[in-house]
Protein backbone atom coordinates (compact mmCIF):
# COMPACT_ATOMS: atom_id res chain seq x y z
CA UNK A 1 -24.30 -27.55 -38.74
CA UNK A 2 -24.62 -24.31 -36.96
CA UNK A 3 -21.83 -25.25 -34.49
CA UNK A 4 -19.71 -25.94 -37.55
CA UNK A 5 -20.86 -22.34 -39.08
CA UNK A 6 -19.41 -20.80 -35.91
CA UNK A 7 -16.19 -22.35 -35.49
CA UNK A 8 -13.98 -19.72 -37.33
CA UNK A 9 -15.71 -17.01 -35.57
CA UNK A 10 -14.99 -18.69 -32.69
CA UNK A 11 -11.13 -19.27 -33.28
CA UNK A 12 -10.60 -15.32 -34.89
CA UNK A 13 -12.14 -13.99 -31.53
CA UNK A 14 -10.08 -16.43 -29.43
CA UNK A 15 -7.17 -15.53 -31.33
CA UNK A 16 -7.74 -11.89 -31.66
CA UNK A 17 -8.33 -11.34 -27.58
CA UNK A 18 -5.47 -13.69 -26.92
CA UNK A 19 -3.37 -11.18 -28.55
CA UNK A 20 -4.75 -8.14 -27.05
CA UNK A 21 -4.08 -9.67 -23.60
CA UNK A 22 -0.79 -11.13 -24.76
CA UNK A 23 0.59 -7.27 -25.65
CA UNK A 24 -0.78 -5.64 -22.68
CA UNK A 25 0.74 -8.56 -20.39
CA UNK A 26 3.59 -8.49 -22.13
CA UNK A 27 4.04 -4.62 -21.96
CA UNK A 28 3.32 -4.78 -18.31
CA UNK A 29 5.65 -7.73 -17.69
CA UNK A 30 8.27 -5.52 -19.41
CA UNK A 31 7.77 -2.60 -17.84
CA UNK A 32 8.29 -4.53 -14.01
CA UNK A 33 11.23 -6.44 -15.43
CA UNK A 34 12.84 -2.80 -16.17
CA UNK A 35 12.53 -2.29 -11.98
CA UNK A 36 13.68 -5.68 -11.35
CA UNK A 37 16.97 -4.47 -13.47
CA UNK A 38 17.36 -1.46 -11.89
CA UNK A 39 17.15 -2.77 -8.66
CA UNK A 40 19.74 -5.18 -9.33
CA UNK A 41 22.27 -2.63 -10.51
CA UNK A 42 21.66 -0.05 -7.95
CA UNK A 43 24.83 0.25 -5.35
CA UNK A 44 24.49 -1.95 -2.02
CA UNK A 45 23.97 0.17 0.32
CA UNK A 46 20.42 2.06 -2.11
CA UNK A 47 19.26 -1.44 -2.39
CA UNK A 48 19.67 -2.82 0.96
CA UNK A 49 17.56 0.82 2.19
CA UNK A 50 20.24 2.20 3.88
CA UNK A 51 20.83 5.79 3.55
CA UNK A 52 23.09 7.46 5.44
CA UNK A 53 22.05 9.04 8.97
CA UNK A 54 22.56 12.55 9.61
CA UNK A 55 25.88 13.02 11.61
CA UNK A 56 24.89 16.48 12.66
CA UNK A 57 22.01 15.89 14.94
CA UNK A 58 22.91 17.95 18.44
CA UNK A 59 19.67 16.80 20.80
CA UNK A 60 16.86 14.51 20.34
CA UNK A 61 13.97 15.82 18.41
CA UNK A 62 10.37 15.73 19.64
CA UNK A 63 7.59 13.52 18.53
CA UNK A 64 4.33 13.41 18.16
CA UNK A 65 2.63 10.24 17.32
CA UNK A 66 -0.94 10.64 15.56
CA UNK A 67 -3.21 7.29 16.04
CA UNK A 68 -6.94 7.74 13.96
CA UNK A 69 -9.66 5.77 15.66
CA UNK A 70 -12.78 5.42 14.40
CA UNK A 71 -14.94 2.37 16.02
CA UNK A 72 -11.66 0.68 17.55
CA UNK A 73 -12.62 -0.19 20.78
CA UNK A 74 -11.43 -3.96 20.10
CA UNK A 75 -8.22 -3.63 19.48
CA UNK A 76 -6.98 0.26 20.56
CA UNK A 77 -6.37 -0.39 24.07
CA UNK A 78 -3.92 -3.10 23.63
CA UNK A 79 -2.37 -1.59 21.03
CA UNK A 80 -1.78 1.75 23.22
CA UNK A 81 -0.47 -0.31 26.09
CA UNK A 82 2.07 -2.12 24.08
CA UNK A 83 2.81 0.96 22.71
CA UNK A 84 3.56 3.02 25.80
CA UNK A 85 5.35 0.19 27.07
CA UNK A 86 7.91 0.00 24.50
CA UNK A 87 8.39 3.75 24.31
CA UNK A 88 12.18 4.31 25.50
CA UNK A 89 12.07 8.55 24.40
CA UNK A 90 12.58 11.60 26.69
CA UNK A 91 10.29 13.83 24.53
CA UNK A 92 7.06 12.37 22.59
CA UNK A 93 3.39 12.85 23.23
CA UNK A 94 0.83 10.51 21.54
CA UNK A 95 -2.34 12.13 20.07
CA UNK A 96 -5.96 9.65 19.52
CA UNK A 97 -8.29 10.36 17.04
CA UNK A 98 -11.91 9.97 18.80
CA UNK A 99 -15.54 10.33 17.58
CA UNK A 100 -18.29 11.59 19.80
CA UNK A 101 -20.49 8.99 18.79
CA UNK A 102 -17.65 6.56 19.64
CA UNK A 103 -18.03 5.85 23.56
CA UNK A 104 -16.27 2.65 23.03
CA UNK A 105 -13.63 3.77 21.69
CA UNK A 106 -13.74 6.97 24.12
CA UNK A 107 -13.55 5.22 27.13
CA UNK A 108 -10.79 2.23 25.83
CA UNK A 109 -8.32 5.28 25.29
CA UNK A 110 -9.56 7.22 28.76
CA UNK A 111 -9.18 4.17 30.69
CA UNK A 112 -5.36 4.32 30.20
CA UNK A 113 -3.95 6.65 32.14
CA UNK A 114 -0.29 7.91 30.87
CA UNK A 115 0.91 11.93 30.75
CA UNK A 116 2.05 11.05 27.08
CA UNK A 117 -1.14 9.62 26.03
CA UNK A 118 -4.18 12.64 25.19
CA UNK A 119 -7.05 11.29 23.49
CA UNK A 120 -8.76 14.01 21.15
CA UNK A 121 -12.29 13.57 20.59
CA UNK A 122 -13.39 15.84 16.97
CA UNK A 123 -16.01 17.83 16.63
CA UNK A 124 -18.26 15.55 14.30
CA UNK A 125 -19.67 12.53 14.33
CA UNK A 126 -18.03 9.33 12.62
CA UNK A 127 -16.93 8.11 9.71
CA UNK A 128 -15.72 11.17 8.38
CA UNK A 129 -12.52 10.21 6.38
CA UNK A 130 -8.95 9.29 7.97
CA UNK A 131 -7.81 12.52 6.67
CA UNK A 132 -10.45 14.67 8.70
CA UNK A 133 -9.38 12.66 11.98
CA UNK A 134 -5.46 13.55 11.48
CA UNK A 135 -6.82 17.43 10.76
CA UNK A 136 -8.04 17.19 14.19
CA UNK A 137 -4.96 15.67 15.87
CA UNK A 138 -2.98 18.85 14.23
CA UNK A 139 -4.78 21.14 15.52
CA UNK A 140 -4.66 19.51 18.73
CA UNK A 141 -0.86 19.22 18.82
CA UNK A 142 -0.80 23.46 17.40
CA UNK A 143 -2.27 24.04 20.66
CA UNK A 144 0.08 22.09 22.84
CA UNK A 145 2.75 23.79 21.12
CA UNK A 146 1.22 26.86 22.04
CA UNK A 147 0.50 26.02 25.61
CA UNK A 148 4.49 24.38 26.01
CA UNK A 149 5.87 27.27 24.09
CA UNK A 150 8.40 24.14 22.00
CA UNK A 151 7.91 22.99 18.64
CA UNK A 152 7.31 19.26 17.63
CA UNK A 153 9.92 18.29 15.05
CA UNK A 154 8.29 15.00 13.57
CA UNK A 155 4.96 14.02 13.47
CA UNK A 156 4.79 9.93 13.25
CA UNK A 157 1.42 7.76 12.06
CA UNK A 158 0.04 4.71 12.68
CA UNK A 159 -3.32 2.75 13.02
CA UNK A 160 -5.00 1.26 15.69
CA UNK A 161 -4.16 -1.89 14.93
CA UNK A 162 -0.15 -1.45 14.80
CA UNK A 163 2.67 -3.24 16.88
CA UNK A 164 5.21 -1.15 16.98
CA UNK A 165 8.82 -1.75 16.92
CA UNK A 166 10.09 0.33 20.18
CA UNK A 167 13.32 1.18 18.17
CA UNK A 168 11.21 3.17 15.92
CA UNK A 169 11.60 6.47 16.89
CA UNK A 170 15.72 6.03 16.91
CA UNK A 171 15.72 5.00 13.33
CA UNK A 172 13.50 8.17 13.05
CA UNK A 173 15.87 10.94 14.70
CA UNK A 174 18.46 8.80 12.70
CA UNK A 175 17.11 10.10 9.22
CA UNK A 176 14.47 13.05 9.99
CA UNK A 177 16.88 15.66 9.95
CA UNK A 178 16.95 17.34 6.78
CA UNK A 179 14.28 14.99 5.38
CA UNK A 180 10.38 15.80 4.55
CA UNK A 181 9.79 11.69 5.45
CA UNK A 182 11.14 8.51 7.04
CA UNK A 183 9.44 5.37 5.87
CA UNK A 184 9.80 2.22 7.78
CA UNK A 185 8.98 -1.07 6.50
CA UNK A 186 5.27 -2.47 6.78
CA UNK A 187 5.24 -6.47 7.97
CA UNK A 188 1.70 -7.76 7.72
CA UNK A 189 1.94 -10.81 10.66
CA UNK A 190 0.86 -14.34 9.60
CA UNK A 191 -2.05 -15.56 10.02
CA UNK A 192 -2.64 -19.47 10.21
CA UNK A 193 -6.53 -19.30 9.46
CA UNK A 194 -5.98 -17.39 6.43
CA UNK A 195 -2.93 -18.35 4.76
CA UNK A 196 -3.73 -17.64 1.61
CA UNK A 197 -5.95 -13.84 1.70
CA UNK A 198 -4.53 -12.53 4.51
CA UNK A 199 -0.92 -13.81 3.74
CA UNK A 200 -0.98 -12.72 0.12
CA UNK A 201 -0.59 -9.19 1.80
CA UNK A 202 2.86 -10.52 3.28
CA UNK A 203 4.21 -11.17 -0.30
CA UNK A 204 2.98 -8.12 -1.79
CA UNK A 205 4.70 -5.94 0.88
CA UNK A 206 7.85 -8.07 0.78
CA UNK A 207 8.33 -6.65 -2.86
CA UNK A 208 7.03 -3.48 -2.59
CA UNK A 209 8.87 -2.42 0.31
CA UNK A 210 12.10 -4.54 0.12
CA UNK A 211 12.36 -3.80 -4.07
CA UNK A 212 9.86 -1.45 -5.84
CA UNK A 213 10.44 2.08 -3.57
CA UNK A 214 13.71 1.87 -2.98
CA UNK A 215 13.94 2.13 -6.79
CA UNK A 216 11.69 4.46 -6.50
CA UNK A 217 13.88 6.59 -4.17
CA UNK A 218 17.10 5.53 -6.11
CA UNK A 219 15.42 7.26 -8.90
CA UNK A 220 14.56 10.25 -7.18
CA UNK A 221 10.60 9.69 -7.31
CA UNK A 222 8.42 10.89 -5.07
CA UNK A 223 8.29 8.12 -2.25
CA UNK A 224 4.37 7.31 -1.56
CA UNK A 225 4.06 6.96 2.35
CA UNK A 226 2.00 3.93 3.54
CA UNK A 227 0.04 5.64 6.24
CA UNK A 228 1.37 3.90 9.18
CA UNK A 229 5.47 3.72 10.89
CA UNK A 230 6.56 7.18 8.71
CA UNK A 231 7.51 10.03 10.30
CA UNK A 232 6.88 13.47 8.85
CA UNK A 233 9.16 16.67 8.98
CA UNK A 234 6.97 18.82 11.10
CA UNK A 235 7.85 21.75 9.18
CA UNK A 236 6.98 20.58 5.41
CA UNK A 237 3.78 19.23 6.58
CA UNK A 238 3.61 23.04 7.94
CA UNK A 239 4.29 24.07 4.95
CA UNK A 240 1.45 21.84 3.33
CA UNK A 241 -1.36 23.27 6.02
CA UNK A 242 -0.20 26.62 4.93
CA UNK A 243 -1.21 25.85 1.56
CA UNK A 244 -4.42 24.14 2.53
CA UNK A 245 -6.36 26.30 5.43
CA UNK A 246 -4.08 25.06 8.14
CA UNK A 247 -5.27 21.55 6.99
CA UNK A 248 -2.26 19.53 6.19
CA UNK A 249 -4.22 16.03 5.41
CA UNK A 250 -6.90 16.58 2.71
CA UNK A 251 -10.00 15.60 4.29
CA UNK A 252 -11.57 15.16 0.79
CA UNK A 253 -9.14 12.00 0.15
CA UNK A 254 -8.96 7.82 1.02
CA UNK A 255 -5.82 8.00 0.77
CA UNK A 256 -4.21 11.21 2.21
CA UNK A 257 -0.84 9.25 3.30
CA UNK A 258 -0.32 8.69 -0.32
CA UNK A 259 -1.13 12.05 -1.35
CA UNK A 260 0.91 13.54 1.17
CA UNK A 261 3.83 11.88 -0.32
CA UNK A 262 3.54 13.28 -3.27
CA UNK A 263 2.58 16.49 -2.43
CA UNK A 264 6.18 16.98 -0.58
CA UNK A 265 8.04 15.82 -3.39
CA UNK A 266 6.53 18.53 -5.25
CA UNK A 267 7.00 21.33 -2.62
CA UNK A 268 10.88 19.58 -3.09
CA UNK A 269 11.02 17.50 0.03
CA UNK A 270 12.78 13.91 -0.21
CA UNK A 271 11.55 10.71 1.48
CA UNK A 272 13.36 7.95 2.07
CA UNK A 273 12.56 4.74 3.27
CA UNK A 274 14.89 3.05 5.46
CA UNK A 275 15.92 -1.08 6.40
CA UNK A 276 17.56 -1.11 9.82
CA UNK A 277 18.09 -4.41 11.53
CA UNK A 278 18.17 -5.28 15.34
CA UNK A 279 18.89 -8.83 16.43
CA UNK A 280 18.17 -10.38 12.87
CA UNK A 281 14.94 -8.49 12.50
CA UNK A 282 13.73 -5.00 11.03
CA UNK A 283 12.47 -2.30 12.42
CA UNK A 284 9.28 -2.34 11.00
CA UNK A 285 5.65 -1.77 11.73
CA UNK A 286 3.61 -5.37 11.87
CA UNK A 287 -0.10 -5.61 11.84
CA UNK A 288 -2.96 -8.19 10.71
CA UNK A 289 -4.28 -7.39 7.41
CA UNK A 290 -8.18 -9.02 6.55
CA UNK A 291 -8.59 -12.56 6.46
CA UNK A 292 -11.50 -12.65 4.50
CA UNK A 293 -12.13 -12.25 0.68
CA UNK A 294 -14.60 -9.14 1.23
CA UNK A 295 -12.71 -7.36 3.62
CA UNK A 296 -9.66 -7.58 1.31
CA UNK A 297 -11.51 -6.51 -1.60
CA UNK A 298 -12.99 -3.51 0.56
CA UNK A 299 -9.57 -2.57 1.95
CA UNK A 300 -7.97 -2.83 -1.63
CA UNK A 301 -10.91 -0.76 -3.69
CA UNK A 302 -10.37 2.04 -1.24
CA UNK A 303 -6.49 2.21 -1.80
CA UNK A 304 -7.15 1.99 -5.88
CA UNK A 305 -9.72 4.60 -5.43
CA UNK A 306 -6.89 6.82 -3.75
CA UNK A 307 -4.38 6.05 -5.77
CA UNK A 308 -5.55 5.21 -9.07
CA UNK A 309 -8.43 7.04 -9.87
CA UNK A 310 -8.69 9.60 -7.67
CA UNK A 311 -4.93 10.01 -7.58
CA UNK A 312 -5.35 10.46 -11.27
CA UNK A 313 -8.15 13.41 -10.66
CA UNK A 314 -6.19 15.09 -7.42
CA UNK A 315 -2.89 14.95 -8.50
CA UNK A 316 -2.65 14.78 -12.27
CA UNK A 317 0.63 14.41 -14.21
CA UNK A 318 2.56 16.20 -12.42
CA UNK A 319 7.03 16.13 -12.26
CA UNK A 320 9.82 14.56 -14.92
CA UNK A 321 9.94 11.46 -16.67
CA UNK A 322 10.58 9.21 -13.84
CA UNK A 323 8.13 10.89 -11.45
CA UNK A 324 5.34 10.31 -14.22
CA UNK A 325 6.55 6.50 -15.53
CA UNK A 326 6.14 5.42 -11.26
CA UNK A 327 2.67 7.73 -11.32
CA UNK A 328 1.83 5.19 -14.31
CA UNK A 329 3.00 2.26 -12.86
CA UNK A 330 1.03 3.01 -9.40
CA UNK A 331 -2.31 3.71 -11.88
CA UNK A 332 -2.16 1.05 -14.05
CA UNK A 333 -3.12 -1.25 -11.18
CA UNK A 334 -7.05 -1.37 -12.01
CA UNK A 335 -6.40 -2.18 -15.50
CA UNK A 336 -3.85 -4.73 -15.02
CA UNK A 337 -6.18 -6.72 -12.29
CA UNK A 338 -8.72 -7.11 -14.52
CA UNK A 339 -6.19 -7.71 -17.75
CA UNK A 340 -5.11 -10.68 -15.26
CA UNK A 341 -8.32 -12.40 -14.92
CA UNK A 342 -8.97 -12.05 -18.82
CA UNK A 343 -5.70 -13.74 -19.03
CA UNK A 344 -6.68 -16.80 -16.71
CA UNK A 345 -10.02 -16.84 -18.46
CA UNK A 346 -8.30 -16.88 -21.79
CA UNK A 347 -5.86 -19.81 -20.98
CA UNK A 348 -8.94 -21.48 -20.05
CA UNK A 349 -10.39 -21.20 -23.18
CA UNK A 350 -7.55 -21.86 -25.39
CA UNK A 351 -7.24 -25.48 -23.35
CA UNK A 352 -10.85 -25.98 -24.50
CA UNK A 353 -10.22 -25.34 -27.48
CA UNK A 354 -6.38 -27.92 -27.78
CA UNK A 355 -9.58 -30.01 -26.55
CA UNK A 356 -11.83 -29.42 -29.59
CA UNK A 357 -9.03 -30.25 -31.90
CA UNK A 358 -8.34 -33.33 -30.46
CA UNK A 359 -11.86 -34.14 -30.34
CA UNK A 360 -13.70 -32.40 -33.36
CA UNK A 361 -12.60 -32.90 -37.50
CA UNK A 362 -14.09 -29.78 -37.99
CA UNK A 363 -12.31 -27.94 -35.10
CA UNK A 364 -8.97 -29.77 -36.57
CA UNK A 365 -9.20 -28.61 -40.13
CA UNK A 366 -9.10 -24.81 -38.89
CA UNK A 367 -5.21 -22.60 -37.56
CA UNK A 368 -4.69 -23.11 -34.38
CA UNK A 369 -5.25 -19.86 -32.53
CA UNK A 370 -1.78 -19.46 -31.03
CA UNK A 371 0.45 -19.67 -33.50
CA UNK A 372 3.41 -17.79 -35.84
CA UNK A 373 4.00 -14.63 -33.33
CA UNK A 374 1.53 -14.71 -31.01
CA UNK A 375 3.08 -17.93 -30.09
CA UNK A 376 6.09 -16.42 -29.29
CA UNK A 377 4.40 -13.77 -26.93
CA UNK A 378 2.55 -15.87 -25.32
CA UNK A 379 6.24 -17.67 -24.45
CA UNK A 380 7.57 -14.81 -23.30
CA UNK A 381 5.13 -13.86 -21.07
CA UNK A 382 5.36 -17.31 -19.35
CA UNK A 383 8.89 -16.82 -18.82
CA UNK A 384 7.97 -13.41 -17.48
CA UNK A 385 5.51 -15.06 -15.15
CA UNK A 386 8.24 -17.51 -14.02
CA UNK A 387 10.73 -14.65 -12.79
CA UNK A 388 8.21 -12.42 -11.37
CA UNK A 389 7.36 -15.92 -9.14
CA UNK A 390 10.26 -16.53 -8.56
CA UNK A 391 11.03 -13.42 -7.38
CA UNK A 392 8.37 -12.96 -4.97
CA UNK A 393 9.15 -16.37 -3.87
CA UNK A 394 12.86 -15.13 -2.79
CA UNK A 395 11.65 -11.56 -0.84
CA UNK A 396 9.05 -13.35 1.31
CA UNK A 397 11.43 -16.06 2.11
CA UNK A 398 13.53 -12.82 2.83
CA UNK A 399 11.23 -11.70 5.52
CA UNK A 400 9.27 -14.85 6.45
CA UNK A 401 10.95 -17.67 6.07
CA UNK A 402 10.70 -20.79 3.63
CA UNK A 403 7.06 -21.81 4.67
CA UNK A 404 5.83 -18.60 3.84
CA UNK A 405 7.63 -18.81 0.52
CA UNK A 406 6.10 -22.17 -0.63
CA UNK A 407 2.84 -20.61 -0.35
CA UNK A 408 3.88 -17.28 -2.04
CA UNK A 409 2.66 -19.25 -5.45
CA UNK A 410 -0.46 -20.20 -4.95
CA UNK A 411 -1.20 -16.55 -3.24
CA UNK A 412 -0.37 -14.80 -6.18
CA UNK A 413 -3.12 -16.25 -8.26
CA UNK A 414 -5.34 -15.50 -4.97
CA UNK A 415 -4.34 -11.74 -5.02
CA UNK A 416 -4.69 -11.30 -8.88
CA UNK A 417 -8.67 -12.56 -7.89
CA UNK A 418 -8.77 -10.22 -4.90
CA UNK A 419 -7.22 -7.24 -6.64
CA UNK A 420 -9.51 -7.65 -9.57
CA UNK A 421 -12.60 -7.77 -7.60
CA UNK A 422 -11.34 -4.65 -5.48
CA UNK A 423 -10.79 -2.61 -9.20
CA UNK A 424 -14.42 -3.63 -10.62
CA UNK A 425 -15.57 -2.15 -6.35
CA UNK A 426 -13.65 0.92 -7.38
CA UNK A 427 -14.70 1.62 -10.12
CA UNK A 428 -18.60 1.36 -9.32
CA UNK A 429 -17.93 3.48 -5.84
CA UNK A 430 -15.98 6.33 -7.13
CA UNK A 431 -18.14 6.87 -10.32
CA UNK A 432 -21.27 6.80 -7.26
CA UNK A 433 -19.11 9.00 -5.51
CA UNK A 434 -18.33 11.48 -8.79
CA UNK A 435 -22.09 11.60 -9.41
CA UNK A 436 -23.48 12.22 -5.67
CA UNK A 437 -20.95 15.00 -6.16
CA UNK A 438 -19.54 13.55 -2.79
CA UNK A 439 -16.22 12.34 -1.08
CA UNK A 440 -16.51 8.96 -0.40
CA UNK A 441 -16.65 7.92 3.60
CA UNK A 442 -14.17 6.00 5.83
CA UNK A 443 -15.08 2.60 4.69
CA UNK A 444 -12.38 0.73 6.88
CA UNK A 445 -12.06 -2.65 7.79
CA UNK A 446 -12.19 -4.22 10.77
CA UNK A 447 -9.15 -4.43 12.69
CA UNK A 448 -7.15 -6.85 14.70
CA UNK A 449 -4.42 -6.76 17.08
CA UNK A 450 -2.39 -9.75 17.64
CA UNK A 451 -2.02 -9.38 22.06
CA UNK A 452 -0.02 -8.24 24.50
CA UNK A 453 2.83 -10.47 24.88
């Protein structure tokens, strides 16, 4: 009898959160759809990321290429090897990040022994933050400028654990000129014991990279920088130490690459981020991303606390209409993970309850608790979930092949589970973080590096 008693209660709160989630899905759904459209209409060559070169470059610029390394004795040496090995440039010096209390790391770098190669070891013990390390590689590089008496003209990151294309730097002086940043695309590299975490990452940046920011730069946005294969004008990011104590990474942030981005849209600096091909395959930065749920969720809280809540903090509101709808869209992220979950858990329950019906009188005499409009939404928002699967399906088989694609599908569902794990992370360390009064530390993952052939 008391079951009975609770049965409408049961229904109107079914009903009543299957709505709520319906709306904000829905809104969501809409609101990617609107990129998807945009994307379409944009001309070929904006869509394809082609922008054109400057024609007016008269010698070849000078590089510096700035490597953070905290605890990366596994995997820095081959990465530097296969890195000076594939370097085809009259003019670039590469700069390592080092901590004292490293040795590991210290002596993988100082066993390679290259003119273009100084390893810089910073003043304080590790983990500091990513940002810190790059502030020491700066002022490492003012000095050599100093000491050669010749200006860098691009400054170029990557991580430890990147295999870098050796056309890089030509797609670089390509597009640097006149620019504040040159973007390449980021591959993560497939990995066969983790098809599903590790290659959810290969889907994700498939769209991102191959749809979302080149609207973004279409638009005129500010272009967010991923941290690794971008190249910075050497005099904005001037410009930006100038403004910050000679400190043009802010030490107090997870994720400074981001930041940066932004930052030089609003000093009026344009990014770009650019699609070259060379024998059927871009030139791109690939890497291994983690293979395990934890170290997902880990890697994935730490770029939500950059970018979402601290982002939110840092940056504010800042620019027009389209600057603030992509701020939105890239802050929205913890709320839509966890929206997504509700949404599986929901569909869950509203099969139990189909099941009731069938099952129960009592259950059968009540509304069903999709019905009339919600109905309808709920509709929609499959259809929505069809071409947003569909499309994801098409970018990775794009980039890596049909095999890849099959499993794009199943990996979705696996990254809406990762990425809602990694908000509820978030959340609990920056709110730690806000009320140690405190920046939170460089809690990377551990890397790998794919070999040396």
């Amino acid at each position: 009898m008391i079951a009975a008693d609770l049965l409408p209660v049961w229904h109107v709160a079914l009903a009543e959160a299957l709505l709520l989630a319906a709306l904000i899905t829905a809104i969501n759904g809409v609101d990617d759809l609107v990129v998807d459209m945009l994307w379409r209409v944009m001309p070929a060559a904006a869509r394809a990321g082609r922008p054109p070169p400057d024609q007016t470059v008269d010698r070849q610029p000078v590089f510096a290429i700035f490597i953070p390394a905290w605890d990366e004795a596994d995997v820095i040496g081959a990465m530097l090897r296969r890195l000076l090995a594939g370097l085809d440039w009259p003019d670039v010096r590469i700069y390592v990040g080092l901590y004292p209390n490293d040795p590991a790391g210290i002596a993988a770098v100082q066993a390679l022994s290259d003119p273009r190669l100084q390893p810089v070891i910073g003043p304080r013990p590790g983990p500091t933050t990513k940002a810190d390390c790059l502030n020491s590689l700066w002022r490492a590089m003012l000095a050599d400028e100093a000491a050669r008496g010749r200006l860098v003209d691009a400054i170029v990151l990557h991580d430890a654990e990147d295999v870098v294309h050796p056309g890089e730097l030509r797609v670089f002086a390509a597009h640097i000129a006149g620019r504040a940043m040159v973007q390449l695309p980021v591959l993560p590299l497939p990995d066969a014991a983790s098809p599903l975490i590790s290659g959810h990452y290969m889907d994700e940046f498939a769209q991102s990279h191959g749809k979302d920011l080149l609207v973004r730069q279409w638009l005129g946005a500010g272009l967010p920088s991923a941290g690794v294969g971008v190249a910075f004008c050497r005099r904005m990011l001037g410009q930006v130490a100038a403004m910050r104590g000679d400190q043009p990474f802010d030490a107090d942030s997870l994720t400074e690459d981001y930041e940066l981005g932004q930052r030089l849209h609003a000093l009026g600096g344009r990014g770009v981020l650019v699609w070259q091909w060379e024998g059927g395959q871009p030139v791109a930065t690939a890497e291994h991303f983690p293979a395990d749920f934890a170290s997902a969720v880990r890697q994935k809280s730490r770029w939500l606390i950059g970018i979402s809540l601290a982002g939110w903090d840092r940056l504010g509101w800042q620019g027009g209409l389209v600057q603030r709808w992509m701020l939105l869209r890239d802050r929205k992220a913890p709320l839509m993970a966890l929206v997504t979950v509700a949404a599986y858990v929901l569909a869950l329950l509203l099969g139990l309850d189909t099941l009731l019906r069938m099952l129960w009188p009592a259950a059968a005499r009540l509304p069903a608790a999709a019905q009339g409009p919600l109905l309808w939404l709920l509709w929609i928002n499959w259809l929505l979930l069809v071409w947003r699967l569909l499309l994801r399906v098409c970018f990775t088989w794009r980039l890596h092949g049909p095999v890849e694609a099959l499993l794009a599908m199943p990996r979705a569902a696996v990254g809406n589970l990762i990425n809602a794990a990694a908000a509820v992370h978030a959340v609990r360390r920056y709110r730690s973080a806000l009320r140690a009064g405190r920046t939170p530390l460089w809690d990377k993952t551990q890397h790998r590096f794919p070999g040396e052939a």
